[in-house]
Protein backbone atom coordinates (compact mmCIF):
# COMPACT_ATOMS: atom_id res chain seq x y z
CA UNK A 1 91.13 -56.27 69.07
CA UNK A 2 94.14 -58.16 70.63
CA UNK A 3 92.11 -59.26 73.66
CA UNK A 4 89.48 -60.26 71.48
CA UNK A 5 92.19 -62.55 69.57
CA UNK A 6 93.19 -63.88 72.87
CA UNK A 7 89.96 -64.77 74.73
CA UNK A 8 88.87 -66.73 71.06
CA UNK A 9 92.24 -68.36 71.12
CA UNK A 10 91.89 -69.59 74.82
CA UNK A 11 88.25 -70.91 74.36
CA UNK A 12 89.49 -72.69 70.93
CA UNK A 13 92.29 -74.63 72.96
CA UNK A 14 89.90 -75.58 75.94
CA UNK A 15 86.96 -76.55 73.75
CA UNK A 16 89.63 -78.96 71.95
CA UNK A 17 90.42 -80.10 75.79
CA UNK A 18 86.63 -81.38 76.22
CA UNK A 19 86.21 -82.67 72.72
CA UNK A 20 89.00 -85.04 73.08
CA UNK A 21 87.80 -86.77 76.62
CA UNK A 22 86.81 -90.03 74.71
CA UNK A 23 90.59 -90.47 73.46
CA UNK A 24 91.45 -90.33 77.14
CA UNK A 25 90.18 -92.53 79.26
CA UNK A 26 92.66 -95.42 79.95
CA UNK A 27 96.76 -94.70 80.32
CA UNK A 28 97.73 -95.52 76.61
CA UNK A 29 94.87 -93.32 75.44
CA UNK A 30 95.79 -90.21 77.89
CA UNK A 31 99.63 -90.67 77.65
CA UNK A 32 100.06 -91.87 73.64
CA UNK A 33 97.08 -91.08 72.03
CA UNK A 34 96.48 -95.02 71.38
CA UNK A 35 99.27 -94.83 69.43
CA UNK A 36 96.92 -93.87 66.58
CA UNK A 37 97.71 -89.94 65.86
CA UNK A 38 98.17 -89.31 62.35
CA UNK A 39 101.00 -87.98 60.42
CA UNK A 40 100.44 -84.52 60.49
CA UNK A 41 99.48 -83.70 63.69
CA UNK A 42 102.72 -85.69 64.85
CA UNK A 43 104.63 -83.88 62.93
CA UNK A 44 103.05 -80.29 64.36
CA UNK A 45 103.44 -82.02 67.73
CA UNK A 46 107.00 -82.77 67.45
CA UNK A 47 108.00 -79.00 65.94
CA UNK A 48 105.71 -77.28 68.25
CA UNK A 49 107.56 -78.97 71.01
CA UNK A 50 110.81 -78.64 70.01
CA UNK A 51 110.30 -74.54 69.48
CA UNK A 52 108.81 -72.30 72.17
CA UNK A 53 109.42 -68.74 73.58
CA UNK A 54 112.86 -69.71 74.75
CA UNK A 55 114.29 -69.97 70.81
CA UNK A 56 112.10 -66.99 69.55
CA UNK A 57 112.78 -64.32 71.67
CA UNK A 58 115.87 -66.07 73.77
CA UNK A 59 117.82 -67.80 71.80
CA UNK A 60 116.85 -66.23 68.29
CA UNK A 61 118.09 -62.86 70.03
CA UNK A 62 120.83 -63.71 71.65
CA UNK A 63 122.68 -65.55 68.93
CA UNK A 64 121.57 -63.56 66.27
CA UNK A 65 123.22 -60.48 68.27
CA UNK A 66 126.60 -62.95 68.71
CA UNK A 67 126.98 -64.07 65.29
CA UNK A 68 124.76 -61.93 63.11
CA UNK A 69 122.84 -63.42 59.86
CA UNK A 70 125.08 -66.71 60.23
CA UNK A 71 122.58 -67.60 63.29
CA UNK A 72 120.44 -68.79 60.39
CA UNK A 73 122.75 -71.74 60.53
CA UNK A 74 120.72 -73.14 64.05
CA UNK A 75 117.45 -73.11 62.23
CA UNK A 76 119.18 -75.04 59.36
CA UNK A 77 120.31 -77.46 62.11
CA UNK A 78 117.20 -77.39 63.44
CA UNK A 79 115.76 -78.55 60.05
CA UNK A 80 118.37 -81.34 58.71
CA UNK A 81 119.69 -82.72 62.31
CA UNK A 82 116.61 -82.08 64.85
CA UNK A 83 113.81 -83.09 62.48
CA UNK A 84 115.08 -84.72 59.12
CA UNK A 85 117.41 -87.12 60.68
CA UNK A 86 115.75 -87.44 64.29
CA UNK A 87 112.64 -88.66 62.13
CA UNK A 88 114.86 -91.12 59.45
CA UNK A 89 117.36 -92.37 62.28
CA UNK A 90 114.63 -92.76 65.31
CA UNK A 91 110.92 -92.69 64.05
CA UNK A 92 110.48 -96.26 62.71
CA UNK A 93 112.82 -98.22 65.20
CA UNK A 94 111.25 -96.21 67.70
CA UNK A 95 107.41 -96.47 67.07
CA UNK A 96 108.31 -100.71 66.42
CA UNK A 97 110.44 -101.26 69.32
CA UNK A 98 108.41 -99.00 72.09
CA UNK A 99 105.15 -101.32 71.15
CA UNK A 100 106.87 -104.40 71.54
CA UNK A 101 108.05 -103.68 75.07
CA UNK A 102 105.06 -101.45 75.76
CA UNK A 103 106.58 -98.57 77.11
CA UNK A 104 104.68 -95.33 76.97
CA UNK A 105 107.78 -93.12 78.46
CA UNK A 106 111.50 -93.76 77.98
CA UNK A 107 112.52 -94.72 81.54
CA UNK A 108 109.88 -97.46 81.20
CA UNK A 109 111.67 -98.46 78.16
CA UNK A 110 115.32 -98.19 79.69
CA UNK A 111 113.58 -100.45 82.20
CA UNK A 112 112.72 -103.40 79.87
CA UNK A 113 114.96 -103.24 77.19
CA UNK A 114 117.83 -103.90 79.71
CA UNK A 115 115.84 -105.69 82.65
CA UNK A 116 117.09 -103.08 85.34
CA UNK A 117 114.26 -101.55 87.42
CA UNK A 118 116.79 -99.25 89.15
CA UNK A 119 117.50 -98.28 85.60
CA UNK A 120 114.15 -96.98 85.20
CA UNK A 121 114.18 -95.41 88.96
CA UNK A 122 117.07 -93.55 87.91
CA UNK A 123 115.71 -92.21 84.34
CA UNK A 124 112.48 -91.22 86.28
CA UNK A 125 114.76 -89.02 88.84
CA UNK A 126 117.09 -87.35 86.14
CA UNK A 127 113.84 -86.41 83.99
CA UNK A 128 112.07 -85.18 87.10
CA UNK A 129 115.19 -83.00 88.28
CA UNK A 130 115.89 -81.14 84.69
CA UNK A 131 112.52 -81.06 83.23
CA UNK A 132 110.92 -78.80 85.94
CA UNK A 133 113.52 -76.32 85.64
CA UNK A 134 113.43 -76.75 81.58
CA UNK A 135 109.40 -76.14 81.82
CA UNK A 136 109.72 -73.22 84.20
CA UNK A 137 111.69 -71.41 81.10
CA UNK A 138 108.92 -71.50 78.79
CA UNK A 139 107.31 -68.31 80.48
CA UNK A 140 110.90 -66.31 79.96
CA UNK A 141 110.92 -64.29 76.77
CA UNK A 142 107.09 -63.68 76.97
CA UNK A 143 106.90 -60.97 79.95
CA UNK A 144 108.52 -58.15 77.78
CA UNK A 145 105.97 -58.78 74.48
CA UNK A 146 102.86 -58.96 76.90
CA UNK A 147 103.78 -55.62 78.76
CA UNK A 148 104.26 -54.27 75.33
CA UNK A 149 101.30 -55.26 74.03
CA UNK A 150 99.01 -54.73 76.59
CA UNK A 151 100.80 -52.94 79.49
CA UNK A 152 99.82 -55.67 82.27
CA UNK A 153 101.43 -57.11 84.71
CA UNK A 154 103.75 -60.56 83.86
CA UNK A 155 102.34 -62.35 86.75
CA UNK A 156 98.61 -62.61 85.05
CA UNK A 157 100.69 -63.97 82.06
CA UNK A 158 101.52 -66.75 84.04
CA UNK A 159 98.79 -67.50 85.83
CA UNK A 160 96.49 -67.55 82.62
CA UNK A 161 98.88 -69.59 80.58
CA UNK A 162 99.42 -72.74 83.46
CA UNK A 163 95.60 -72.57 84.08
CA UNK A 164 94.43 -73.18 80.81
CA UNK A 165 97.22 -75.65 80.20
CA UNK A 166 96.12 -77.33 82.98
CA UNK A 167 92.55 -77.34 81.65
CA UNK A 168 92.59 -78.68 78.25
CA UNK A 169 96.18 -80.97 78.91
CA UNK A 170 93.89 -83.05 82.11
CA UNK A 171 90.94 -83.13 80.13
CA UNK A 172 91.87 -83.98 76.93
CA UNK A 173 95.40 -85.62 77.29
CA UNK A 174 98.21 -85.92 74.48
CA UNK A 175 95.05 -85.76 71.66
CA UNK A 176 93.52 -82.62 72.63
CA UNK A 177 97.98 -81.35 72.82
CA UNK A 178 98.12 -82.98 69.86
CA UNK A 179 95.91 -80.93 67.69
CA UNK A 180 95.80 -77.88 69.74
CA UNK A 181 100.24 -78.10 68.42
CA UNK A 182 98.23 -78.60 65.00
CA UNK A 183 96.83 -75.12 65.36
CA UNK A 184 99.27 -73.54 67.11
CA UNK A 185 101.81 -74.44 64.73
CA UNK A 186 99.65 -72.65 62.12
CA UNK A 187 99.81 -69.38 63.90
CA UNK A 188 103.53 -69.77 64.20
CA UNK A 189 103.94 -70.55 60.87
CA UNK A 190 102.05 -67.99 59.56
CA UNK A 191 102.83 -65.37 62.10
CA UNK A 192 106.79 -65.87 61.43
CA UNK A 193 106.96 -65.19 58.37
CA UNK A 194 104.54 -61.95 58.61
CA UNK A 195 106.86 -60.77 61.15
CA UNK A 196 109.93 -61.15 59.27
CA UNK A 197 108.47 -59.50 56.17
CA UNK A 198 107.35 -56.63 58.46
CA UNK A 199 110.33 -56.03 60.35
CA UNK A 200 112.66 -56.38 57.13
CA UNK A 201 110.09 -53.89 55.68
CA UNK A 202 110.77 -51.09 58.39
CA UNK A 203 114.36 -51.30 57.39
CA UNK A 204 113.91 -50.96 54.15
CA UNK A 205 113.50 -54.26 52.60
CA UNK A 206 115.68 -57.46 52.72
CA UNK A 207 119.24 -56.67 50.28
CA UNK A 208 118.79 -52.75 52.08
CA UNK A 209 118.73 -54.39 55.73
CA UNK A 210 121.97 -57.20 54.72
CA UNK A 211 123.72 -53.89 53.17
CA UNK A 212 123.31 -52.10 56.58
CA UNK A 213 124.21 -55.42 58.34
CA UNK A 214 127.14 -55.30 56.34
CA UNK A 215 128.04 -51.80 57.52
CA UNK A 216 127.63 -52.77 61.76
CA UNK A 217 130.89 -52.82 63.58
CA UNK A 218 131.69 -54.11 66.95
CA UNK A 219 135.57 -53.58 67.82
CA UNK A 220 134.90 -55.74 70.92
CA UNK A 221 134.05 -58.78 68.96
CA UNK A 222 135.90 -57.94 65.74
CA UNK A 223 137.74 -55.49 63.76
CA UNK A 224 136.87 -57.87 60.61
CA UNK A 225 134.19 -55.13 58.21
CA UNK A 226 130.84 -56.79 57.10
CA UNK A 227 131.34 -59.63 59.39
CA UNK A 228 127.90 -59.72 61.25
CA UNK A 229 126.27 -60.39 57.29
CA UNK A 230 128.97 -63.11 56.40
CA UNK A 231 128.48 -66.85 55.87
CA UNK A 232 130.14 -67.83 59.18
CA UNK A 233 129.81 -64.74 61.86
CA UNK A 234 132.10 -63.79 63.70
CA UNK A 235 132.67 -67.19 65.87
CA UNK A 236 131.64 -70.14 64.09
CA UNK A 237 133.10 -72.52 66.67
CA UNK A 238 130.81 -71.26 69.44
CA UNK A 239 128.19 -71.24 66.85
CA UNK A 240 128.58 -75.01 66.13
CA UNK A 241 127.94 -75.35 69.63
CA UNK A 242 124.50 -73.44 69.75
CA UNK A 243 123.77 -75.87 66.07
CA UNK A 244 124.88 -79.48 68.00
CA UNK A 245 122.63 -78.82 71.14
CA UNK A 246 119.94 -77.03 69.90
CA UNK A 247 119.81 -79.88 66.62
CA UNK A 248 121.17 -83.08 67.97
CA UNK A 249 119.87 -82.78 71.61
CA UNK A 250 116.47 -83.23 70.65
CA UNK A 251 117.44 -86.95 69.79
CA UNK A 252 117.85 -87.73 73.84
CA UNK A 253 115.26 -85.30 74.97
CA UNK A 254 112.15 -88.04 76.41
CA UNK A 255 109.56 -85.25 75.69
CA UNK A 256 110.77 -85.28 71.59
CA UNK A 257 111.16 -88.91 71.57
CA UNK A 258 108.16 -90.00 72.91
CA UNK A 259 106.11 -88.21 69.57
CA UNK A 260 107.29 -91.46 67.56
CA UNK A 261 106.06 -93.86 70.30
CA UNK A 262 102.51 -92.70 68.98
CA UNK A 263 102.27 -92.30 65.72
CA UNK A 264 99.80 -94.58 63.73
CA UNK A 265 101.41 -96.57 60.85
CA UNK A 266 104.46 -96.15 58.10
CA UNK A 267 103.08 -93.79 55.82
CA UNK A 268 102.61 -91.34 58.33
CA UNK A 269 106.22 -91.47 59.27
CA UNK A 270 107.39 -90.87 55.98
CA UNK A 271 104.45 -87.81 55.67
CA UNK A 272 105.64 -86.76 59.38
CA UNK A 273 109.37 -86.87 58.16
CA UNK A 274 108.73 -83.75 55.24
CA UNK A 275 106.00 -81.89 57.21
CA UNK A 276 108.31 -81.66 60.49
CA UNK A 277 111.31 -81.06 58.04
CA UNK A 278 109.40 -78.45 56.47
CA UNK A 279 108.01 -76.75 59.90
CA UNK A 280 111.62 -76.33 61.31
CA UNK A 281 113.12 -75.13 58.52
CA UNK A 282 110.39 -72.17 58.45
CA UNK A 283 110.15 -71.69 61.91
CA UNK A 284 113.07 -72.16 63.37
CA UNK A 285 115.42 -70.53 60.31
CA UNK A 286 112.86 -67.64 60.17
CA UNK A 287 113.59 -67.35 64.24
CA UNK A 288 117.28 -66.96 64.00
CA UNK A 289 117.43 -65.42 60.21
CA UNK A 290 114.89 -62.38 62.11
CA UNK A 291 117.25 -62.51 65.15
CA UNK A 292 120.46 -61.79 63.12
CA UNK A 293 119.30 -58.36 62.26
CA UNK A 294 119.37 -57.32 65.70
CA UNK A 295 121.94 -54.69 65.20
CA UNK A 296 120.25 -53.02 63.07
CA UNK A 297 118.02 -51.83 66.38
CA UNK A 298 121.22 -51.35 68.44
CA UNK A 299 120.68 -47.56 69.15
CA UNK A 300 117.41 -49.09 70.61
CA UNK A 301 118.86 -51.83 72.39
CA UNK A 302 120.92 -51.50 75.44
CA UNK A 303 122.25 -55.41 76.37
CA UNK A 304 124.47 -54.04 79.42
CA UNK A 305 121.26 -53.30 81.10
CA UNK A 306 118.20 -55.49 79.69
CA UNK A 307 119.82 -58.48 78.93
CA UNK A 308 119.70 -60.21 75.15
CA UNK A 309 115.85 -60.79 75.83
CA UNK A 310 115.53 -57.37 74.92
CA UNK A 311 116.45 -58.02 71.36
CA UNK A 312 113.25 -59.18 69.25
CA UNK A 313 110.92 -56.89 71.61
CA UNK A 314 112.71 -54.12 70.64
CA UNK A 315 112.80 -55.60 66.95
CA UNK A 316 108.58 -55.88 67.03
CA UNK A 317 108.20 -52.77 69.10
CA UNK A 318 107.43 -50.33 66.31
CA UNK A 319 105.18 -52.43 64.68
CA UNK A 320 101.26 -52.24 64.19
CA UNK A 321 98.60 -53.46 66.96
CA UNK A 322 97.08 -55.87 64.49
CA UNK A 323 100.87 -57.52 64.00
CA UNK A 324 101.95 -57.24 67.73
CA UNK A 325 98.64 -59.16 68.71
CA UNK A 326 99.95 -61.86 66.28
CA UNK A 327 103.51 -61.65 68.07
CA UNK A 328 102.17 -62.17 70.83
CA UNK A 329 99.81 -65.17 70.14
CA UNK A 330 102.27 -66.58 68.33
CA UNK A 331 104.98 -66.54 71.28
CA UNK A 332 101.88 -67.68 73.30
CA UNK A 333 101.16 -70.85 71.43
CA UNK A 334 105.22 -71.59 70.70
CA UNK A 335 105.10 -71.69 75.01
CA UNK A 336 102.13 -73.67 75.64
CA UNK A 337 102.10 -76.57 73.07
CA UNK A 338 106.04 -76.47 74.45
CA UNK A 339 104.49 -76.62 78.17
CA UNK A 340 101.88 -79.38 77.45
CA UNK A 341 104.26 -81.39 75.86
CA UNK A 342 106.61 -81.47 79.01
CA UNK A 343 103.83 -81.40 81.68
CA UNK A 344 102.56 -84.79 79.97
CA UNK A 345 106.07 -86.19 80.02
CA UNK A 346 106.88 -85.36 83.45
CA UNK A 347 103.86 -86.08 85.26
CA UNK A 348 103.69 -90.08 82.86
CA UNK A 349 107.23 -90.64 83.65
CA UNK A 350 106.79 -89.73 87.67
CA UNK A 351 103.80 -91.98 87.62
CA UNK A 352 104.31 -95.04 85.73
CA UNK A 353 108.23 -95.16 86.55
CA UNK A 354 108.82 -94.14 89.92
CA UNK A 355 105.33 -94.19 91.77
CA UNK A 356 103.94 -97.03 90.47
CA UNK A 357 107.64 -98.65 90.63
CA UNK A 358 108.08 -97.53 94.41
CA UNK A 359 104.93 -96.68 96.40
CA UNK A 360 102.43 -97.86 94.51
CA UNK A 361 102.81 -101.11 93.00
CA UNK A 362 99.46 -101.91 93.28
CA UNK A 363 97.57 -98.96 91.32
CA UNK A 364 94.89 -99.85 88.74
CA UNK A 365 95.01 -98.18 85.15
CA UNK A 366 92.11 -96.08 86.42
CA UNK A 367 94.35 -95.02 89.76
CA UNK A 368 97.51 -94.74 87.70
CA UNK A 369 95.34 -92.06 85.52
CA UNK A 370 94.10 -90.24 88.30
CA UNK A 371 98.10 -89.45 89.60
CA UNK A 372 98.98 -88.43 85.63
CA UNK A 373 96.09 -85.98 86.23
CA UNK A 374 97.13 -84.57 89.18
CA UNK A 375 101.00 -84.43 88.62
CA UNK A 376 100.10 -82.09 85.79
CA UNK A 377 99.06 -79.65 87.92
CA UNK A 378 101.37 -80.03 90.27
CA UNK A 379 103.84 -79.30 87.48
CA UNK A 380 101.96 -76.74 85.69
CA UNK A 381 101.79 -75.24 89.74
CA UNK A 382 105.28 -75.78 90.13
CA UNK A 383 106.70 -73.70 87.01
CA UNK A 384 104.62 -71.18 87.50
CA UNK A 385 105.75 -70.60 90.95
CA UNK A 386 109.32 -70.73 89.78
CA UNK A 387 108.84 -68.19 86.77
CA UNK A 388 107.19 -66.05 89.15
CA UNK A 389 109.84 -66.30 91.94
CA UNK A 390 112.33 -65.27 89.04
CA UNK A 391 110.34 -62.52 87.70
CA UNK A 392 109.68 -61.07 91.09
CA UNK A 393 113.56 -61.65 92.77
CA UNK A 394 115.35 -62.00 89.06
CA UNK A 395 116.92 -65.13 91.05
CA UNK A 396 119.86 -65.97 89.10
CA UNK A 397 120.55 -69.51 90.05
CA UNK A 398 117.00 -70.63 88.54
CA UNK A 399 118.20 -68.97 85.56
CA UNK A 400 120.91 -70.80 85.26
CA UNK A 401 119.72 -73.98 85.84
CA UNK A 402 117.40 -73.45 83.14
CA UNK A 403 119.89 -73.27 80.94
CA UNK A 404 121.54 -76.73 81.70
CA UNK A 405 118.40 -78.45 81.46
CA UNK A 406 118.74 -79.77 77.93
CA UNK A 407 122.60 -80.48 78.27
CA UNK A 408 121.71 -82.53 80.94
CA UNK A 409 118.95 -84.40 79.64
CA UNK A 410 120.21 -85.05 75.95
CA UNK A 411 123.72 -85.42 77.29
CA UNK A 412 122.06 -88.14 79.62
CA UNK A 413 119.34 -89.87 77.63
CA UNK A 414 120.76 -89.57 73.91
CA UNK A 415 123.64 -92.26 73.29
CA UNK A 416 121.78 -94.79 75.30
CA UNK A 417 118.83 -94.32 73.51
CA UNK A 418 120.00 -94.38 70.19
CA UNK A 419 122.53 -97.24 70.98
CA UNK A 420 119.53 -99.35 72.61
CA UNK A 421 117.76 -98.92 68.77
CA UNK A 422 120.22 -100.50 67.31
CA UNK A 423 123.48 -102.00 69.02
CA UNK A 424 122.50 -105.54 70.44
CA UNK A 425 125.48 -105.19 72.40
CA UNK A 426 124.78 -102.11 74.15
CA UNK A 427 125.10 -102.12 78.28
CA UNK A 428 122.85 -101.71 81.20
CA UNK A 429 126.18 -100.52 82.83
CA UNK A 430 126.83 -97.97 79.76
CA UNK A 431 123.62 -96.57 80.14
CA UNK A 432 124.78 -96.00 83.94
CA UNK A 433 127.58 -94.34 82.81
CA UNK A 434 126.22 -92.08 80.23
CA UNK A 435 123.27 -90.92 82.91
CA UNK A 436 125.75 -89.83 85.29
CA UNK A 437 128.14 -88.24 83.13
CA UNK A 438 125.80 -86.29 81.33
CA UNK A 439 123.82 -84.94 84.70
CA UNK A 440 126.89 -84.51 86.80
CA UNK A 441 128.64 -82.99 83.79
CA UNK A 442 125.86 -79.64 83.63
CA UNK A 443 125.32 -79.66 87.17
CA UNK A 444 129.23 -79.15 88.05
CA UNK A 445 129.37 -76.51 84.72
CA UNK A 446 126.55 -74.54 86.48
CA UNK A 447 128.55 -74.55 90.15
CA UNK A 448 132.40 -74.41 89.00
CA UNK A 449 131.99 -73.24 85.73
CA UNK A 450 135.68 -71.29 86.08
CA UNK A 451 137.25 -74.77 86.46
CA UNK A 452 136.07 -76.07 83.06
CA UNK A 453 138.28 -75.42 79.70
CA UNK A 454 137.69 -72.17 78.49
CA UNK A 455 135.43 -73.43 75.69
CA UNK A 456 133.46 -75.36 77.66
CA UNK A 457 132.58 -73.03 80.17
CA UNK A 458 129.64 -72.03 78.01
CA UNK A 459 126.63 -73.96 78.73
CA UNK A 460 125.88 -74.80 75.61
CA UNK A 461 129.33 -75.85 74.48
CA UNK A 462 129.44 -78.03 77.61
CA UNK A 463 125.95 -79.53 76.74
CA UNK A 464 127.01 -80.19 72.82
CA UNK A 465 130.32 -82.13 74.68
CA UNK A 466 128.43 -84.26 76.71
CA UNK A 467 126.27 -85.39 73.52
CA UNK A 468 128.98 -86.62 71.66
CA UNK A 469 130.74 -87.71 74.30
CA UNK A 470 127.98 -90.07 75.44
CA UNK A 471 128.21 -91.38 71.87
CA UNK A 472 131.44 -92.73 72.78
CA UNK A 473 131.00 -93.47 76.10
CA UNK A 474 128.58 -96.13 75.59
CA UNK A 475 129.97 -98.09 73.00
CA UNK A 476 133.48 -98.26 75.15
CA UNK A 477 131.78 -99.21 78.19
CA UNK A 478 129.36 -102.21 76.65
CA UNK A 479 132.97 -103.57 75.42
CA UNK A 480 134.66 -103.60 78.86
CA UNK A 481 131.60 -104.35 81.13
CA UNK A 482 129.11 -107.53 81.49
CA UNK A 483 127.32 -108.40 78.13
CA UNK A 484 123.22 -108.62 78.32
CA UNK A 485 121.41 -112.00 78.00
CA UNK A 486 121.70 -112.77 74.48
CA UNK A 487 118.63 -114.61 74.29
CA UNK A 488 116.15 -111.91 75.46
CA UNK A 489 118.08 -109.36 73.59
CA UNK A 490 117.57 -111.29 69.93
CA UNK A 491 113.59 -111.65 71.09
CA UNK A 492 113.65 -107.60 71.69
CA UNK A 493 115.46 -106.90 68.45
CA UNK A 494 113.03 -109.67 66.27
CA UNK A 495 110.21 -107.19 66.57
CA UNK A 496 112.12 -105.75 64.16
CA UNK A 497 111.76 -108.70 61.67
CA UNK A 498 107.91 -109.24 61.86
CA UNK A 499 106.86 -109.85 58.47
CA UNK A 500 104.21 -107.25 57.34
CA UNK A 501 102.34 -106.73 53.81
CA UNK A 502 102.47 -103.01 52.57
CA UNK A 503 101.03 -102.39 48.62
CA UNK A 504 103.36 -102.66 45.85
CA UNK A 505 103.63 -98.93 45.59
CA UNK A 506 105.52 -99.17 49.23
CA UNK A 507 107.70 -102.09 48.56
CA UNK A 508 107.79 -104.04 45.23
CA UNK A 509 107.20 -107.79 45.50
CA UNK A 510 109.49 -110.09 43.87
């Protein structure tokens, strides 16, 4: 029966590869969809990227062992700062302002919203670097469920997983990603919630469970009763940190971003705005609100030796086949819609900003195609390699470098961005700035981490810094360095004043 789940899963997601070859055969259809996708498969696009195995069984158990039910407080984040505000603050200026300069990744827009080619060189480079390592991680968190649900060996995990991404992601482009995130995002809303009612269940139901949460003491972390069921946890200024990056970094993250750049018209943004809203708040709350009763498993758990990926395994380890199967589906399409997303960003951005900006100046929208195509399984080739270099040696440096990924890239890419939306004023030399802090900044926590501040030597604390910091560092240095050329900067920001009719029921006339 699970097998049988998984072999019609796989054929569903390549047949959707094939079926949407007509959407992709030019760049803008392959990369953007033709900037015609619909509100609702945006919207599944954007959550299904933004979630994968990493938060379900990584970060949901990890933090939900730290800080106990009050890791419900990411998913919230998730919710209000990733989706709600990413979609109010980003989605319209973005979508407007990325069709003006025609720009189908961010480096190319970096590149023409501030004249600098060696701007867009040096986006290409920074998104190359961190996304491979970021993309690699997707396969973490899923070797424990499959050898619990089917007792085979990790490795054919991998392998199956990057060669059917590679499959329907070539064929089919961001169209056939598009709505295969449409389904997948079905089974992980569905299959959440399942889970959590199943696992609560087991212990007893949900007010039985937060009573024995209640009763869990850890003298190492606390000698404060009932803390690990409380409103806060036990650390909420760590946990602020995990809410910051794991909410506000999808604002800088190009594979996030690049959703608005195709969606189709207004009312779909305002449609995309509640149904992303909506598909956080379930997924990612149910993620960390299931993670925070971790505890309750702790004569089952043993973190010394099998790490805090151990946690939700050993949560879903007791439960039927039938549920398992959906577990593990579930994980499996949180992992590849996450996958497909990043594969298309990486193997765009390499080609249209740094190939076609270096070596080949010269390539046709037919050759420029062909590279997209083939840098996706390069990528797909190259992660897999890495996850299984990691699984086989349990190389620790990979590991690590994982884990600055999104520091580095939001921390990079996010004031810029943002600033570049709205701020007229706003720097090619600030951009500079912001890229190099935020890269240097992760890659110098990963190799001296004892040197940093004691709160910053987490990764994730150190990511959330270089966020905000950027938002400061950008503004300061547009004031001190060389204004931009006021006259192509108000043509840029007039896209933004097109006149446009919409019905009454949009906008009432005078």
């Amino acid at each position: 029966m699970k097998l049988l789940l998984l072999v019609v899963y796989f054929a569903v997601l390549v047949g959707i590869g094939f079926y949407c070859r007509r959407h992709a055969t030019d760049v803008n259809g392959f990369v953007l969809g033709g900037r015609s996708v619909g509100p609702w498969l945006t919207a599944f696009a954007y959550g299904t990227s933004y979630f994968s195995a990493v938060v379900f069984v990584g970060y949901a158990g990890q933090f939900g062992w730290k800080y106990g039910i009050a890791a419900t407080w990411a998913g919230i984040g998730n919710a209000i700062i990733g989706s709600l505000m990413a979609w109010a603050i980003l989605g319209r200026r973005t979508r407007i302002m990325t069709q003006h300069l025609d720009s189908a990744t961010m480096p190319t827009f970096f590149g023409k919203r501030f004249e600098s080619r060696s701007l867009k060189i040096g986006a290409s480079v920074i998104i190359f670097v961190f996304l491979i390592p970021y993309t690699a991680s997707l396969y973490n968190g899923l070797s424990r469920l499959f050898g619990m649900a089917f007792n085979i060996d990790y490795s054919v995990c991998i392998i199956l997983m990057a060669v059917l991404t590679c499959i329907y992601v070539t064929v089919g482009g961001y169209m056939a990603t598009a709505i295969n995130d449409f389904i997948q995002g079905i089974i992980m809303l569905f299959g959440i919630v399942v889970v959590i009612a199943a696992v609560l269940s087991s212990k007893g139901g949900l007010m039985t469970a937060l009573d024995g949460l209640a009763r869990v003491t850890d003298t190492a972390v606390t000698d404060t009763p009932g803390i690990f069921a409380s409103f806060l946890g036990p650390d909420p200024v760590n946990l602020l940190g995990v809410v910051i990056l794991t909410s506000l970094g999808t604002w800088g993250l190009p594979q996030m971003v690049q959703k608005f750049y195709a969606i189709t018209d207004e009312s779909a943004i305002k449609k995309g705005t509640i149904i992303s809203t909506l598909f956080a708040l379930v997924v990612a709350g149910g993620c960390y609100f299931l993670g925070g009763f971790g505890r309750l498993f702790s004569d089952q758990i043993d973190i010394e030796a099998n790490g805090f990926d151990s946690v939700i395994p050993t949560m879903l380890s007791n439960l039927s086949p039938i549920l398992i199967a959906l577990v593990v589906v579930l994980v499996l399409s949180a992992s590849m819609s996450t996958l497909s997303s990043l594969v298309i960003t990486s193997s765009s951005t390499l080609t249209l900003d740094f190939i076609k900006e270096t070596v080949g100046k010269k390539m046709d929208n037919k050759q420029q195609l062909l590279w997209i195509r083939f840098l996706i399984i390069v990528f797909v080739a190259i992660s897999a390699i890495i996850a299984l270099i990691q699984y086989k040696s349990n190389v620790t440096f990979i590991a690590q470098l994982m884990g600055i990924s999104w520091g580095a890239l939001a921390g990079a890419f996010l004031a810029p961005f943002l600033y570049s939306l709205y701020w007229k004023k706003t720097t090619k030399a600030s951009c500079w700035v912001c890229f190099l802090f935020g890269s240097i900044l992760m890659i110098a926590n990963m190799v001296v981490r004892p040197a940093f501040p004691v709160l910053l030597q987490s990764p994730i604390n150190c990511g959330a810094f270089a966020m905000l910091a950027g938002l400061v560092i950008v503004p300061v240095v547009s004031w001190l360095t060389r204004k931009p050329d006021e006259a192509y900067v108000e043509e840029i920001f007039d896209c933004y004043n097109k006149e446009t009719t919409v019905p009454q029921k949009t906008a009432l006339g005078k």
